[in-house]
C-alpha atoms as a PDB file:
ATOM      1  CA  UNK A   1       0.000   0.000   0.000  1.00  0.00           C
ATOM      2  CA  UNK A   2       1.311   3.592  -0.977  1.00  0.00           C
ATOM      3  CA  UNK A   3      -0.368   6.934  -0.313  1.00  0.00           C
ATOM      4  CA  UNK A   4       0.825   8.776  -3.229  1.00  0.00           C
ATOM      5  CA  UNK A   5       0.842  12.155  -3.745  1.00  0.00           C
ATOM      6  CA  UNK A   6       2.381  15.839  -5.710  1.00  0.00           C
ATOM      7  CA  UNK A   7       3.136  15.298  -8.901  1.00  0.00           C
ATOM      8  CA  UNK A   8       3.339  11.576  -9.281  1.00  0.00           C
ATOM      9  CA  UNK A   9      -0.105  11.192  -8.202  1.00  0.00           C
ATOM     10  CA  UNK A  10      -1.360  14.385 -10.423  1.00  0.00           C
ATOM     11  CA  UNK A  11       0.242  12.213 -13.266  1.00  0.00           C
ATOM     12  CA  UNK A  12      -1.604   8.900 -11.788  1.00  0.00           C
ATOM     13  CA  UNK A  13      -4.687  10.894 -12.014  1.00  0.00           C
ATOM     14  CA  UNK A  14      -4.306  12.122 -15.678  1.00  0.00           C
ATOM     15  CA  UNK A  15      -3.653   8.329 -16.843  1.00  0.00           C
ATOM     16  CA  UNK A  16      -6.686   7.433 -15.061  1.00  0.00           C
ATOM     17  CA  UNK A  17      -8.764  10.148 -16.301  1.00  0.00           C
ATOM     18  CA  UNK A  18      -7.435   9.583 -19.967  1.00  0.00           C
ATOM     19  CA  UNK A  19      -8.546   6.142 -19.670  1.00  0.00           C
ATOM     20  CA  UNK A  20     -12.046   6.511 -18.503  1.00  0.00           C
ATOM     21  CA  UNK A  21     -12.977   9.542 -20.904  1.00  0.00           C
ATOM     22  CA  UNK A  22     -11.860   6.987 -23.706  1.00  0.00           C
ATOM     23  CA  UNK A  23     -14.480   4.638 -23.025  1.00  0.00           C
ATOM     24  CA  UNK A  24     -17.087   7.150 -21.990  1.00  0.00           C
ATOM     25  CA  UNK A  25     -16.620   6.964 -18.098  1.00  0.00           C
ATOM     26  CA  UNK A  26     -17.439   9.937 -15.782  1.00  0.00           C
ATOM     27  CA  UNK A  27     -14.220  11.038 -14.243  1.00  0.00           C
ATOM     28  CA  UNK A  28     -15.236  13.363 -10.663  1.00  0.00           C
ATOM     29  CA  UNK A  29     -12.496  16.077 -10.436  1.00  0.00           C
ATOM     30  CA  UNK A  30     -14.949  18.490  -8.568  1.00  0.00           C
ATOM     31  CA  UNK A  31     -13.891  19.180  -4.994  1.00  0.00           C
ATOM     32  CA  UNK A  32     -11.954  17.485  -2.198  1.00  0.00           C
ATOM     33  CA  UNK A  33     -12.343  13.812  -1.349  1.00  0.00           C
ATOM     34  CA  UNK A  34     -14.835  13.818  -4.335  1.00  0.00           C
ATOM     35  CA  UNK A  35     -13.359  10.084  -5.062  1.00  0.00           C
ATOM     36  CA  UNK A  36     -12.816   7.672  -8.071  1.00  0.00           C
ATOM     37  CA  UNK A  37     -12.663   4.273  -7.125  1.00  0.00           C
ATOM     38  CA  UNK A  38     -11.055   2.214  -9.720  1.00  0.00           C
ATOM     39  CA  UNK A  39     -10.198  -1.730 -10.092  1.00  0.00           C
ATOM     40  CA  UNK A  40      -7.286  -2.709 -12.655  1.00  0.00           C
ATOM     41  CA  UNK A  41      -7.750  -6.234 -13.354  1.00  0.00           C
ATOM     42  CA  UNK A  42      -4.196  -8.097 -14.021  1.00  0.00           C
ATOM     43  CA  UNK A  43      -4.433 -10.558 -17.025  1.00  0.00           C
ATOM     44  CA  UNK A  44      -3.757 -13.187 -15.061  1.00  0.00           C
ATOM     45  CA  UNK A  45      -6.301 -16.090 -15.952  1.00  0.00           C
ATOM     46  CA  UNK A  46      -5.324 -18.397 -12.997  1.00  0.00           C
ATOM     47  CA  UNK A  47      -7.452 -17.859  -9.982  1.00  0.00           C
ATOM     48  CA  UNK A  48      -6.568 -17.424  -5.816  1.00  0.00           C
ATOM     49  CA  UNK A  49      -3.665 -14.893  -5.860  1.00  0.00           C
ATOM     50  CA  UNK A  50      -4.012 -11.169  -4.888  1.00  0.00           C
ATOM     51  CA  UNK A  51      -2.549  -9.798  -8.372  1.00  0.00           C
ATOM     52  CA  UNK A  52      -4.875  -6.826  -8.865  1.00  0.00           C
ATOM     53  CA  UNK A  53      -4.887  -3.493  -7.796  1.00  0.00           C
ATOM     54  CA  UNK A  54      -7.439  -0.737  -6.034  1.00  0.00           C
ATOM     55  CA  UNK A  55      -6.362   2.750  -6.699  1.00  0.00           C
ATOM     56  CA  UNK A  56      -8.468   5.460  -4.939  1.00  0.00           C
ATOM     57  CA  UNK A  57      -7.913   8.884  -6.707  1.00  0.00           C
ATOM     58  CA  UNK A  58      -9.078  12.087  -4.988  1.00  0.00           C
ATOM     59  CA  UNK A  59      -8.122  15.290  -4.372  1.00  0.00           C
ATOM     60  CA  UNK A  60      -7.290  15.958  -0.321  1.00  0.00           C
ATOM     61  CA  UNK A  61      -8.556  18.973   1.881  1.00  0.00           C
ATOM     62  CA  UNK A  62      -5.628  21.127  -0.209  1.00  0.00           C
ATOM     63  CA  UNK A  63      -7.369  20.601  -3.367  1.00  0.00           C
ATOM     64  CA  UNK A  64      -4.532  18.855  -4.413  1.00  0.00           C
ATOM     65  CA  UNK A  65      -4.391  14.672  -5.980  1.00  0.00           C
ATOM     66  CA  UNK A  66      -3.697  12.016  -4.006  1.00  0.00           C
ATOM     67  CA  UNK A  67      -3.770   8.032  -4.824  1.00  0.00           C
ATOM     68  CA  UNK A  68      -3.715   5.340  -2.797  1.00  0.00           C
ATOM     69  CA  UNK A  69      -2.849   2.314  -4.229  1.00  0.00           C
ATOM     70  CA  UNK A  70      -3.394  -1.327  -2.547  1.00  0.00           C
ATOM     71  CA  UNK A  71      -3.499  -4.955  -3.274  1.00  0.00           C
ATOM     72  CA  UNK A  72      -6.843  -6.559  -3.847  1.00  0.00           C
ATOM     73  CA  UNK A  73      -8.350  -9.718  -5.750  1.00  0.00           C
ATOM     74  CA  UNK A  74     -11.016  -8.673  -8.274  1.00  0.00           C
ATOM     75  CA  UNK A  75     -11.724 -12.559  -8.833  1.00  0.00           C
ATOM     76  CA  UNK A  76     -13.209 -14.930  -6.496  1.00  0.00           C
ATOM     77  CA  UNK A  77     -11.053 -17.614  -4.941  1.00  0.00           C
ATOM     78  CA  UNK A  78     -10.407 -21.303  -5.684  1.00  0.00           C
ATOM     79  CA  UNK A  79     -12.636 -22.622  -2.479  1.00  0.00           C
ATOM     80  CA  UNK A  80     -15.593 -20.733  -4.593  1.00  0.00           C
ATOM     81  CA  UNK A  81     -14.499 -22.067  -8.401  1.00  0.00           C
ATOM     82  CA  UNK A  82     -13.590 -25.484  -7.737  1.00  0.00           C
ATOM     83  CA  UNK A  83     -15.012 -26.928  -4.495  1.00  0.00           C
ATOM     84  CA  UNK A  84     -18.425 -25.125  -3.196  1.00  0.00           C
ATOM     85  CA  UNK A  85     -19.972 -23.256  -5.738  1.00  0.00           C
ATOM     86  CA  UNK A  86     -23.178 -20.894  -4.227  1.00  0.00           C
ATOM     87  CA  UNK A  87     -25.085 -20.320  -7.370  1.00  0.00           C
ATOM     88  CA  UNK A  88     -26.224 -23.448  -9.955  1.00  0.00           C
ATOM     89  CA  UNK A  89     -25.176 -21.344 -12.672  1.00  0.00           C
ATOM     90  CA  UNK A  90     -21.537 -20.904 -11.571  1.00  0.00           C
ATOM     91  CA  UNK A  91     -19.207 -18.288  -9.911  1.00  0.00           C
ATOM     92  CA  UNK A  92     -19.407 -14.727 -10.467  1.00  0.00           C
ATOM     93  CA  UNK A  93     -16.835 -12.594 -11.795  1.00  0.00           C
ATOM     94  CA  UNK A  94     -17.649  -9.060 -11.721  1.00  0.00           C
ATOM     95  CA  UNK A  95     -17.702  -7.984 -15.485  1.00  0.00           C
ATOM     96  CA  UNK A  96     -15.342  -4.415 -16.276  1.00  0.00           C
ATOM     97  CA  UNK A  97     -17.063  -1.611 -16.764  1.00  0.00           C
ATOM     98  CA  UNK A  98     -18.388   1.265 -14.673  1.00  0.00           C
ATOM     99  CA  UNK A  99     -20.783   1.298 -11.756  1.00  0.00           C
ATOM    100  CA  UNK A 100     -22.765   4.611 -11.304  1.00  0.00           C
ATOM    101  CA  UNK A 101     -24.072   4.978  -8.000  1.00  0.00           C
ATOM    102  CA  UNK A 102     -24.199   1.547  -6.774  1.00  0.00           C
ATOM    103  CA  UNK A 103     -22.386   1.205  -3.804  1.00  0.00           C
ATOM    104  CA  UNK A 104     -23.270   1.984  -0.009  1.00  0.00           C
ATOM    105  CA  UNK A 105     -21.308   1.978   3.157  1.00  0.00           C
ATOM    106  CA  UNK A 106     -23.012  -0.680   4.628  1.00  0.00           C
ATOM    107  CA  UNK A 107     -22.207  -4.017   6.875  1.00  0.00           C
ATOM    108  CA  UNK A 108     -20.345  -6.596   4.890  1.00  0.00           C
ATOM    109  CA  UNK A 109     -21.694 -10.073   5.956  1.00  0.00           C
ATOM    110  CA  UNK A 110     -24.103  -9.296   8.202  1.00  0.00           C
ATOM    111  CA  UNK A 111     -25.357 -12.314   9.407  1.00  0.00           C
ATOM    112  CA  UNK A 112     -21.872 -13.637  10.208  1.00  0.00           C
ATOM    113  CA  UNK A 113     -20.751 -12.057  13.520  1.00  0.00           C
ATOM    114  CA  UNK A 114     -17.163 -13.321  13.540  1.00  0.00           C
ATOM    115  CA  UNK A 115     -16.642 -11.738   9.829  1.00  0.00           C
ATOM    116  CA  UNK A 116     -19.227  -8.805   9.717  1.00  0.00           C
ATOM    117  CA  UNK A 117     -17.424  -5.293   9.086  1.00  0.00           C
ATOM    118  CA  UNK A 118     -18.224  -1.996   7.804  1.00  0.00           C
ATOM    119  CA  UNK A 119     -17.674  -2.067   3.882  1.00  0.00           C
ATOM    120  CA  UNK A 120     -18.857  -0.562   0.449  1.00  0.00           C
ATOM    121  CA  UNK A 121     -22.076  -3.003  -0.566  1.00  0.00           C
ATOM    122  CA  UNK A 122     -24.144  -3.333  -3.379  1.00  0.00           C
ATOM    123  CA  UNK A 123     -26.873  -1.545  -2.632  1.00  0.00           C
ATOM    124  CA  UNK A 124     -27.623   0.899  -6.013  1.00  0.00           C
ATOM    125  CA  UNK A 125     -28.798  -1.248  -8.332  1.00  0.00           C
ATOM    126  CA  UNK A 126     -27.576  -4.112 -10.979  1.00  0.00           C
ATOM    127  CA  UNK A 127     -24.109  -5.337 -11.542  1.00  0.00           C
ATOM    128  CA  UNK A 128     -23.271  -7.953 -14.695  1.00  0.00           C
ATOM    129  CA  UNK A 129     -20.679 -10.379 -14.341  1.00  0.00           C
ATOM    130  CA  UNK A 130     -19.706 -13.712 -15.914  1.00  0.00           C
ATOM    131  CA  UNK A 131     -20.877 -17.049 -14.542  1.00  0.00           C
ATOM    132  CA  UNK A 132     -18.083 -19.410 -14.513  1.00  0.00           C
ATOM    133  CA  UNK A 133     -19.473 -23.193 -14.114  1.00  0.00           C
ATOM    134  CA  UNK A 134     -16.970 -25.774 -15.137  1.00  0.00           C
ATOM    135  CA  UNK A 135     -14.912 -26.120 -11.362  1.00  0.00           C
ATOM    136  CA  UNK A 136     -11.392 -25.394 -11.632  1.00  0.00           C
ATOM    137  CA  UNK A 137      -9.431 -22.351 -11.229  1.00  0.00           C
ATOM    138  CA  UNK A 138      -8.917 -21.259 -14.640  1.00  0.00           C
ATOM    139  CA  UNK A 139     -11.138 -17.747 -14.450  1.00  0.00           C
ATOM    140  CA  UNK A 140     -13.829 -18.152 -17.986  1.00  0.00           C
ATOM    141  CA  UNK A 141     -15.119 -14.719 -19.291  1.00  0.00           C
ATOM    142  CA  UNK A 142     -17.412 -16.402 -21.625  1.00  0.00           C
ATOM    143  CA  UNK A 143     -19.778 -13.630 -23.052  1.00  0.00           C
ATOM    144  CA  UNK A 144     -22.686 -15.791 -23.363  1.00  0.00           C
ATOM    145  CA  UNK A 145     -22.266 -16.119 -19.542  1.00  0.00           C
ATOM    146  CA  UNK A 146     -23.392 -12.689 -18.765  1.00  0.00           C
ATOM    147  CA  UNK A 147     -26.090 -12.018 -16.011  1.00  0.00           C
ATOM    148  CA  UNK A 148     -26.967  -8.573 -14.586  1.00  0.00           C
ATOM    149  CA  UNK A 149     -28.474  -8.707 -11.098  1.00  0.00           C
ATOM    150  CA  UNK A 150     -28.010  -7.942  -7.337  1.00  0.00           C
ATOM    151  CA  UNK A 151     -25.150 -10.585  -6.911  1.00  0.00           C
ATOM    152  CA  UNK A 152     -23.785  -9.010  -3.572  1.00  0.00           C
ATOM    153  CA  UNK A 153     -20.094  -8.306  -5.334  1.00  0.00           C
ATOM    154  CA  UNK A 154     -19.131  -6.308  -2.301  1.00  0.00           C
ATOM    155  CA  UNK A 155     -15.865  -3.817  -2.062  1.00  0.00           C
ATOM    156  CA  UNK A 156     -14.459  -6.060   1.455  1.00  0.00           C
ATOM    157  CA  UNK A 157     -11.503  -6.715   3.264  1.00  0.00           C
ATOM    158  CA  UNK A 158      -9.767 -10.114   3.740  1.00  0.00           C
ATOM    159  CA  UNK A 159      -8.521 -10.485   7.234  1.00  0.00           C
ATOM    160  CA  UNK A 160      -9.790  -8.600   9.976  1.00  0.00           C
ATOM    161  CA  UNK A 161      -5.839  -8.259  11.041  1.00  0.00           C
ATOM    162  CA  UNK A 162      -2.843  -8.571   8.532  1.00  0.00           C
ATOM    163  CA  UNK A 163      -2.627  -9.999   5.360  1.00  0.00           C
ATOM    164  CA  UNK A 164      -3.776 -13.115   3.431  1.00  0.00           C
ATOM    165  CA  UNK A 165      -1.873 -15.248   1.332  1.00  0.00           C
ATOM    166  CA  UNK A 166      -4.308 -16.326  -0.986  1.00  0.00           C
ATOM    167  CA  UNK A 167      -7.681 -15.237  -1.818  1.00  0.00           C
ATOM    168  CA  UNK A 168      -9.502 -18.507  -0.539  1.00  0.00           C
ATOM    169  CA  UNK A 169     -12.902 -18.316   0.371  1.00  0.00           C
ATOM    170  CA  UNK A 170     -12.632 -14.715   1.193  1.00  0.00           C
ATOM    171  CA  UNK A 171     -14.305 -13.649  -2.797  1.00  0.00           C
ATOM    172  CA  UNK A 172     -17.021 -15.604  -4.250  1.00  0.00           C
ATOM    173  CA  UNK A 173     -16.967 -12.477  -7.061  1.00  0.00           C
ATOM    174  CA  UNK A 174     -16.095  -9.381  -4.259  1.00  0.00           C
ATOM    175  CA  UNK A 175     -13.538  -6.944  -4.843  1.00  0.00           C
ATOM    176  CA  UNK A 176     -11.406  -7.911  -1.886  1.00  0.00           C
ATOM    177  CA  UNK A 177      -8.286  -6.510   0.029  1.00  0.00           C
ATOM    178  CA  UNK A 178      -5.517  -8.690   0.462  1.00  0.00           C
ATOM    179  CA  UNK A 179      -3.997  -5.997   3.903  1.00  0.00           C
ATOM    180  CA  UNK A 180      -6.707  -5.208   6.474  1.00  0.00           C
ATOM    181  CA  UNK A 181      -4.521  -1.660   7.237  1.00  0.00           C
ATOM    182  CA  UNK A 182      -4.684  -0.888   3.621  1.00  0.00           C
ATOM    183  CA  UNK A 183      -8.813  -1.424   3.910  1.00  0.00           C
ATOM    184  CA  UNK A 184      -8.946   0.874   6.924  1.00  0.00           C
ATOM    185  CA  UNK A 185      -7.465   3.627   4.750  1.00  0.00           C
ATOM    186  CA  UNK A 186      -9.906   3.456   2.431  1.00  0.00           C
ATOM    187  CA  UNK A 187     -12.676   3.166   4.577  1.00  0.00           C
ATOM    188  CA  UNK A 188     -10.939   6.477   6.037  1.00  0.00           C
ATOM    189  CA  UNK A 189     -11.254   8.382   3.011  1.00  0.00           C
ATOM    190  CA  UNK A 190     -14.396   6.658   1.729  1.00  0.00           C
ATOM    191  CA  UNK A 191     -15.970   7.790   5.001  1.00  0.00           C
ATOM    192  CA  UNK A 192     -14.885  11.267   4.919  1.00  0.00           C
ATOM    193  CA  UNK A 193     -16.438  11.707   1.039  1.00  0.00           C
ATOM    194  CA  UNK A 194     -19.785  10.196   2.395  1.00  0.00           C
ATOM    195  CA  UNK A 195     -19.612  13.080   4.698  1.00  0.00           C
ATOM    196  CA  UNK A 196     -19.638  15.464   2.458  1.00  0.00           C
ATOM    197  CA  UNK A 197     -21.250  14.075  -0.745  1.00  0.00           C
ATOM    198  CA  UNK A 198     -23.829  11.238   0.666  1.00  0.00           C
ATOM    199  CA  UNK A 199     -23.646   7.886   0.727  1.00  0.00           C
ATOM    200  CA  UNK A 200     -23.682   6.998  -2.739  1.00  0.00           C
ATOM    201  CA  UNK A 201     -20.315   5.694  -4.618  1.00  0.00           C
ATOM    202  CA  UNK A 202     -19.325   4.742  -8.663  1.00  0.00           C
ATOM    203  CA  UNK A 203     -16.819   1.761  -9.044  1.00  0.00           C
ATOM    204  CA  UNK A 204     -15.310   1.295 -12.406  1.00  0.00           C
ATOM    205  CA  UNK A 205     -13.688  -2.005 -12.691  1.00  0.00           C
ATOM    206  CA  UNK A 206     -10.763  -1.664 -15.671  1.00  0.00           C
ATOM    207  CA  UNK A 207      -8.482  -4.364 -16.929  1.00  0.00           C
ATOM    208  CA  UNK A 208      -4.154  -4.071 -17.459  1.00  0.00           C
ATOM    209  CA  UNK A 209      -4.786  -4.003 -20.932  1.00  0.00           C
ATOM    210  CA  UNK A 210      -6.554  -0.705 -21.163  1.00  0.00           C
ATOM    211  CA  UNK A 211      -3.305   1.002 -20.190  1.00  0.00           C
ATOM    212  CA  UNK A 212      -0.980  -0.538 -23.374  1.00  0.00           C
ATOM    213  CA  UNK A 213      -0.409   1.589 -26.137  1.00  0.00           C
END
């Protein structure tokens, strides 16, 4: 995890920006800790490691950009793939794109005491993701797959102390932090722009290849 900021992260936010105008994303620039929050998907096809990353771009009480970058999983784990399955159809796997408006600060598992934390939830409206159904780890983004529902692909951490070592059963399609001190951060910032904008956030899930020339 890195809290980046001057110039590096005013160059961060210009690739970022660059990026989402070219496929037609909204980009919020407007005021302090107005944030983007914004998935890059690794092309790794092989399933359980934390190869992704979460950058949070916003600009701090100065007016000025900041990005903080951190580890996550945008894939659900091997326990989920390959040995227990929770939907007939197969295993989500949130599908890229961007999310207007669909996320809440909410409780993350709920009705499990021993996991239940403070997170950002699907609570907006509809995601789409790919259902992968054939059990091993390889991750499928088979168009014909596509579903758009409430799925529950919740913005979580992994342990409630430290860090994982492999993604596990801790995604069945969330966007998951691998470092629990790296989650707090966010929740940090994402708390302070719910103060002061409402509790309402946009996720835009890209992929590595979007950034090649």
């Amino acid at each position: 995890m890195s809290t980046i900021k001057g110039l590096h992260a005013k160059l961060i936010a210009d690739n970022i920006k660059g990026v989402m105008r070219k496929k037609g994303y909204s980009f919020f620039e407007k005021g302090s800790f107005n944030v983007n929050i914004v998935g890059i998907r690794s092309g790794e096809k092989k399933a359980n490691k934390f190869d992704d990353t979460l950058l949070l771009v916003y600009k701090n009480k100065k007016e000025q950009w900041e990005v903080i970058s951190s580890v996550i999983t945008t894939d659900p784990g091997k326990h989920y793939l390959v040995d227990s399955p929770v939907n007939d159809r197969g295993t989500a796997i949130l599908v890229p794109g961007q999310y207007r408006g669909i996320y809440r600060v909410d409780i993350h598992a709920s009705s499990n005491k021993n996991f239940a934390h403070e997170a950002l939830c699907q609570r907006g409206g509809v995601l789409s993701v790919w259902r992968d159904n054939n059990f091993d780890d390889i991750l499928d983004h088979n168009p014909e797959s596509i579903e758009e529902g409430w799925f529950g692909v919740n913005i979580h951490r992994s342990k409630s102390s430290g860090a994982a070592n492999y993604v596990g059963a801790y995604s069945a399609g969330c966007q998951v932090f691998k470092n629990s001190t790296e989650f707090r951060l966010f929740m940090d910032v994402i708390n302070r722009s719910k103060d002061k904008y409402g509790n309402s956030f946009t996720y835009t899930l890209l992929e590595e290849e979007d950034f090649e020339d």
